[in-house]
PDB file of N, CA and C in Angstrom:
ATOM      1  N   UNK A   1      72.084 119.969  97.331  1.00  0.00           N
ATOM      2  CA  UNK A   1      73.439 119.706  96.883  1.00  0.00           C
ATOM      3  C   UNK A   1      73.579 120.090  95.418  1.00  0.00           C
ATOM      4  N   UNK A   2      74.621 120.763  95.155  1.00  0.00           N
ATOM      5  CA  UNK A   2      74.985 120.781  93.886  1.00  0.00           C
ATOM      6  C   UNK A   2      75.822 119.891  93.090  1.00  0.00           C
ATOM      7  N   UNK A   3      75.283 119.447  91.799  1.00  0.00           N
ATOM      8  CA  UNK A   3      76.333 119.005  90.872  1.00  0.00           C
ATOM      9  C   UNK A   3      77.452 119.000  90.233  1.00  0.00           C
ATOM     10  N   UNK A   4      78.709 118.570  90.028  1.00  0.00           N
ATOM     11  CA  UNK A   4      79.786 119.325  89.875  1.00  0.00           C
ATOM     12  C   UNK A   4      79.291 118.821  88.635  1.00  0.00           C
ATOM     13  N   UNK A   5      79.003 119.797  87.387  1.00  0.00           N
ATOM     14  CA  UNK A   5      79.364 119.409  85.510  1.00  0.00           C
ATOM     15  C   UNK A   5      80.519 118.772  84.762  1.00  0.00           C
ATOM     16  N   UNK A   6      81.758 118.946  85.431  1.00  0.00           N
ATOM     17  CA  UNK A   6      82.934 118.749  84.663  1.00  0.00           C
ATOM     18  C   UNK A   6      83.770 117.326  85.412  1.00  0.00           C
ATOM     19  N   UNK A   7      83.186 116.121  85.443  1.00  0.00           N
ATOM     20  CA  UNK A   7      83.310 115.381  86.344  1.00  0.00           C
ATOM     21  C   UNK A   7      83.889 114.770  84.899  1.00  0.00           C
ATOM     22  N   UNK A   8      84.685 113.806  85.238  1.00  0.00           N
ATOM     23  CA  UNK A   8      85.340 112.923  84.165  1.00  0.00           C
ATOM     24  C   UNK A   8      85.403 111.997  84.326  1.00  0.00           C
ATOM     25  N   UNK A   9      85.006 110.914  83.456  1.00  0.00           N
ATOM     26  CA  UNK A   9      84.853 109.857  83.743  1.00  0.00           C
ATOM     27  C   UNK A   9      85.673 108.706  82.750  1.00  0.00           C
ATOM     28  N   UNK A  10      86.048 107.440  83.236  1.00  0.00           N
ATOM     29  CA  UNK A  10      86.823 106.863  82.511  1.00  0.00           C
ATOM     30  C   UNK A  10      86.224 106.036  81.553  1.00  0.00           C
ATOM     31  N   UNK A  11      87.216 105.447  81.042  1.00  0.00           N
ATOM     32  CA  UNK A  11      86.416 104.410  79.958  1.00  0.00           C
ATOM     33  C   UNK A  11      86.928 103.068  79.865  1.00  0.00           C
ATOM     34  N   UNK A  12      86.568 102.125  78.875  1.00  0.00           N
ATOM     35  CA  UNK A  12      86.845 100.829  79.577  1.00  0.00           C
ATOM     36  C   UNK A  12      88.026 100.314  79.737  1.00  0.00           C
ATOM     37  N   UNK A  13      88.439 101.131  78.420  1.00  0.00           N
ATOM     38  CA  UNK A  13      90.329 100.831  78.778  1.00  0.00           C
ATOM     39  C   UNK A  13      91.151 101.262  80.001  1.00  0.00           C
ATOM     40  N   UNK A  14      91.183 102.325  80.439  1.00  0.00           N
ATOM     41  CA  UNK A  14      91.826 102.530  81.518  1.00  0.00           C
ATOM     42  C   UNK A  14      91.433 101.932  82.795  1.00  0.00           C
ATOM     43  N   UNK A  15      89.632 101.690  82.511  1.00  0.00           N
ATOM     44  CA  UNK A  15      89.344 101.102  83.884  1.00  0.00           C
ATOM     45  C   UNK A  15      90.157  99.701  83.826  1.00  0.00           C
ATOM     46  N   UNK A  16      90.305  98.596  82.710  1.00  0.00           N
ATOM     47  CA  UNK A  16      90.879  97.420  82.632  1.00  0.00           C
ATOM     48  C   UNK A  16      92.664  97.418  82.964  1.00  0.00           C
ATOM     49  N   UNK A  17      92.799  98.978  82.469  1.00  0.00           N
ATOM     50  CA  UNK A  17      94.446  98.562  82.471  1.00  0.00           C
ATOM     51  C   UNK A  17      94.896  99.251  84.276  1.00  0.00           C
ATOM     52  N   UNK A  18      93.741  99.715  85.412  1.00  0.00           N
ATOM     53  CA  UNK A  18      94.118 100.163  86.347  1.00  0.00           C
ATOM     54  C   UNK A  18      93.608  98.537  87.134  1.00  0.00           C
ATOM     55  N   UNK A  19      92.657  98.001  86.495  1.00  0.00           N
ATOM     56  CA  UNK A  19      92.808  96.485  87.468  1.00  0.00           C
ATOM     57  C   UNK A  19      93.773  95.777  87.023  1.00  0.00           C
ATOM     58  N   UNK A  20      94.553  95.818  85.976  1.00  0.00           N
ATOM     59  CA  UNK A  20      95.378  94.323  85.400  1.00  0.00           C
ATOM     60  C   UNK A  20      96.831  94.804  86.388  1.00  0.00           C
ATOM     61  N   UNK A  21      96.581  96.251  86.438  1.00  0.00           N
ATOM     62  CA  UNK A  21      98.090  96.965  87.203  1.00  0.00           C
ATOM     63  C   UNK A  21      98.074  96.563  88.667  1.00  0.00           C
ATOM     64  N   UNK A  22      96.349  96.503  88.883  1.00  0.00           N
ATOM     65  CA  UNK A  22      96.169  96.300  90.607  1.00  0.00           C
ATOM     66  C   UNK A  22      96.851  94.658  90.759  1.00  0.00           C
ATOM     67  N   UNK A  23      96.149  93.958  89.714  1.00  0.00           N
ATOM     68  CA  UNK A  23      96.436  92.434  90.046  1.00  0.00           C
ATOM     69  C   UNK A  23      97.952  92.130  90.051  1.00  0.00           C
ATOM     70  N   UNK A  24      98.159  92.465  89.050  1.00  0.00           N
ATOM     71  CA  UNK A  24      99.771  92.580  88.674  1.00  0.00           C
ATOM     72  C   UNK A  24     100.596  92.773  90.344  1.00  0.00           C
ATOM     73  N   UNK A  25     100.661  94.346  90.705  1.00  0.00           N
ATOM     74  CA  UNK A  25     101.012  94.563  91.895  1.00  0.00           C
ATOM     75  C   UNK A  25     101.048  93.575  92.813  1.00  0.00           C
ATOM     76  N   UNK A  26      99.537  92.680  92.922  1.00  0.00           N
ATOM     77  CA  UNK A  26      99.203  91.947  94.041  1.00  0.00           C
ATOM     78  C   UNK A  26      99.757  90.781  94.123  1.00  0.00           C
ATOM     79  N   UNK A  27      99.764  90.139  92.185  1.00  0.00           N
ATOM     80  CA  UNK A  27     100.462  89.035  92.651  1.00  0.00           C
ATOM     81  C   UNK A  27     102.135  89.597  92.722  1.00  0.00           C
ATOM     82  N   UNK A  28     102.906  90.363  92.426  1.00  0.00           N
ATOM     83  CA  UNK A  28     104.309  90.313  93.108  1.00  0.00           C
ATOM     84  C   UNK A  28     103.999  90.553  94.461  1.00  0.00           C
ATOM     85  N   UNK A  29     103.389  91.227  95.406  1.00  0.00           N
ATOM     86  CA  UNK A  29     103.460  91.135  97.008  1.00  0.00           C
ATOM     87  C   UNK A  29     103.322  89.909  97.293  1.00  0.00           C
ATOM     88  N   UNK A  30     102.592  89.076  96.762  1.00  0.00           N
ATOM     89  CA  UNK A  30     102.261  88.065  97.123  1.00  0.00           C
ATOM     90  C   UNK A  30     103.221  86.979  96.776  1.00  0.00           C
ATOM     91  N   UNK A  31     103.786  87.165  96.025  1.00  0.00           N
ATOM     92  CA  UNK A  31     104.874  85.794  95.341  1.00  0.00           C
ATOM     93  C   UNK A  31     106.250  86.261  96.599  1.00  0.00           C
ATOM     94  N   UNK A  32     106.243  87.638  96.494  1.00  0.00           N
ATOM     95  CA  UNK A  32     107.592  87.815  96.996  1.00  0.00           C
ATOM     96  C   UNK A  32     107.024  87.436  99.422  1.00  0.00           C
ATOM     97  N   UNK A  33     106.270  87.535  99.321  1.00  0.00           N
ATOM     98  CA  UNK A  33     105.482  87.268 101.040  1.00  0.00           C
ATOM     99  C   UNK A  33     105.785  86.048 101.028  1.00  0.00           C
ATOM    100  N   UNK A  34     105.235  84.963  99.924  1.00  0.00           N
ATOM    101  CA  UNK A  34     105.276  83.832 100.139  1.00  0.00           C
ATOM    102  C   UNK A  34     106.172  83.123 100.340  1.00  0.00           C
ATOM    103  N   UNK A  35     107.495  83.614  99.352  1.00  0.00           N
ATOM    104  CA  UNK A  35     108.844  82.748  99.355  1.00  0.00           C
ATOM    105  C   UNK A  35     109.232  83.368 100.237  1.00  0.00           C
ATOM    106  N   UNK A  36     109.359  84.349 100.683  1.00  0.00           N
ATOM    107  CA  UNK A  36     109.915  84.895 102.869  1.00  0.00           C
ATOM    108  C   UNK A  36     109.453  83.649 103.217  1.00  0.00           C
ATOM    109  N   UNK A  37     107.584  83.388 103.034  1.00  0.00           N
ATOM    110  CA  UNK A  37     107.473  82.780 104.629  1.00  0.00           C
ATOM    111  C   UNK A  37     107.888  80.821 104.404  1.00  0.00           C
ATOM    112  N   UNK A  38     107.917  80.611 103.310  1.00  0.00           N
ATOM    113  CA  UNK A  38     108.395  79.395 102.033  1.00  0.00           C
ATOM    114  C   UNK A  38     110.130  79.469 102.762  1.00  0.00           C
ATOM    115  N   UNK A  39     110.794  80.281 102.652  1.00  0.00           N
ATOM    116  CA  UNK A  39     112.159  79.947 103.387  1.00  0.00           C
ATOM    117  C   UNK A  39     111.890  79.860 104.845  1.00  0.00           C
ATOM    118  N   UNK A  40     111.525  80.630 105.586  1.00  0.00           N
ATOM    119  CA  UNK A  40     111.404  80.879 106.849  1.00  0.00           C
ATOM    120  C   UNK A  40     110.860  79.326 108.020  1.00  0.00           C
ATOM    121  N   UNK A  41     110.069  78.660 106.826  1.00  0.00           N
ATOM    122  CA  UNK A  41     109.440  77.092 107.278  1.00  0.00           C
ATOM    123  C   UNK A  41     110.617  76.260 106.916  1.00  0.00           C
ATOM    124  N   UNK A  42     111.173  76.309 105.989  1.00  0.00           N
ATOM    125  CA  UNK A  42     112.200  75.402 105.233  1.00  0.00           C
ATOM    126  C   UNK A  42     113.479  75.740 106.488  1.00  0.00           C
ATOM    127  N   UNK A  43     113.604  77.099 106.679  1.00  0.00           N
ATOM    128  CA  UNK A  43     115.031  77.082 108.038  1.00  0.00           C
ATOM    129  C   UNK A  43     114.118  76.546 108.885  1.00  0.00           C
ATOM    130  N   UNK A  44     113.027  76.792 109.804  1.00  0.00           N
ATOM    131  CA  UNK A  44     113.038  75.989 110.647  1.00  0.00           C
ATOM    132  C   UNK A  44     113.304  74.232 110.797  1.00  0.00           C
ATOM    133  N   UNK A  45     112.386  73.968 109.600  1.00  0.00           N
ATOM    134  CA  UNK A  45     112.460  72.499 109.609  1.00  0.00           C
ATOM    135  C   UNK A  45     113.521  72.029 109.409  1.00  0.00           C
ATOM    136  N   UNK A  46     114.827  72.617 108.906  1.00  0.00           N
ATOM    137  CA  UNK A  46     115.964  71.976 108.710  1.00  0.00           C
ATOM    138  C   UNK A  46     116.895  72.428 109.928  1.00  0.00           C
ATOM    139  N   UNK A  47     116.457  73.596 110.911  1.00  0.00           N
ATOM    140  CA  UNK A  47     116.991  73.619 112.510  1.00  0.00           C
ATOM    141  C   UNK A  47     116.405  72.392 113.131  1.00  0.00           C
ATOM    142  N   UNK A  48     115.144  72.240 113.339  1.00  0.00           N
ATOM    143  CA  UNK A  48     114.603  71.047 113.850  1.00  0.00           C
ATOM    144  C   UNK A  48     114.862  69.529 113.560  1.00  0.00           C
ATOM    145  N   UNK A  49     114.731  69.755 112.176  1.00  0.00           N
ATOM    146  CA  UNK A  49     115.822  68.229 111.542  1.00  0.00           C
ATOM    147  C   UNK A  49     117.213  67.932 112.344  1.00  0.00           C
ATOM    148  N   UNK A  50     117.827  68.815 111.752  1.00  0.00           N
ATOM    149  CA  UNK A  50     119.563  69.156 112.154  1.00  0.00           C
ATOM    150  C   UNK A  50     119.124  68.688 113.821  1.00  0.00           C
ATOM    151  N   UNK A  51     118.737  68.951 115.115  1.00  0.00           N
ATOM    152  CA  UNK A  51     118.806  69.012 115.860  1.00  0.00           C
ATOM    153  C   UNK A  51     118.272  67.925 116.548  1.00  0.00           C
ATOM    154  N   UNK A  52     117.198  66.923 115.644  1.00  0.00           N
ATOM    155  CA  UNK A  52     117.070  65.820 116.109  1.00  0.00           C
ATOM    156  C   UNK A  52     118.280  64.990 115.468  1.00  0.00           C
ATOM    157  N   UNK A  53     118.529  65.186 114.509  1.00  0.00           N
ATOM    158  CA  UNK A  53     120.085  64.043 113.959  1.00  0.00           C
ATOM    159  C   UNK A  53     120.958  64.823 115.279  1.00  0.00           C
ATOM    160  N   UNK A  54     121.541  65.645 115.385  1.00  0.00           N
ATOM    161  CA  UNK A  54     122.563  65.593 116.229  1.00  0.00           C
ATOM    162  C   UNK A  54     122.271  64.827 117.759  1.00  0.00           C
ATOM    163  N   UNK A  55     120.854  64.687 118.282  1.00  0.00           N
ATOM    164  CA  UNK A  55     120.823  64.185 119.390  1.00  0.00           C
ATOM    165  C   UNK A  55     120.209  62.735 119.592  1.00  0.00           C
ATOM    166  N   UNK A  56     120.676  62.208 118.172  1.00  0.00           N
ATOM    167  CA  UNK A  56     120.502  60.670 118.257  1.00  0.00           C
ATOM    168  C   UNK A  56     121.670  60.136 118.725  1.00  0.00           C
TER     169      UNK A  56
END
């Protein structure tokens, strides 16, 4: 196998500022997933609420 010579490599800054971008990213998927599934429990439980008060 040959070596490629002109290989480039990063340094510590960019490697830090391509994880703080990864985390970053991850927590908005994650904040914005959560409050979907954060409403999605809150309508049910207040269909299920609502529906035992109406059939008392």
């Amino acid at each position: 196998m040959k070596k490629n010579s002109d290989q480039e490599y990063l340094n510590r800054e960019e490697v830090n500022e391509m994880i703080e971008s990864a985390i970053r990213r991850h927590n908005r998927r994650s904040t914005i997933i959560s409050s979907v599934l954060g409403w999605i429990l809150i309508g049910g439980y207040s269909f299920g609420l609502f529906q035992a008060v109406q059939n008392v």
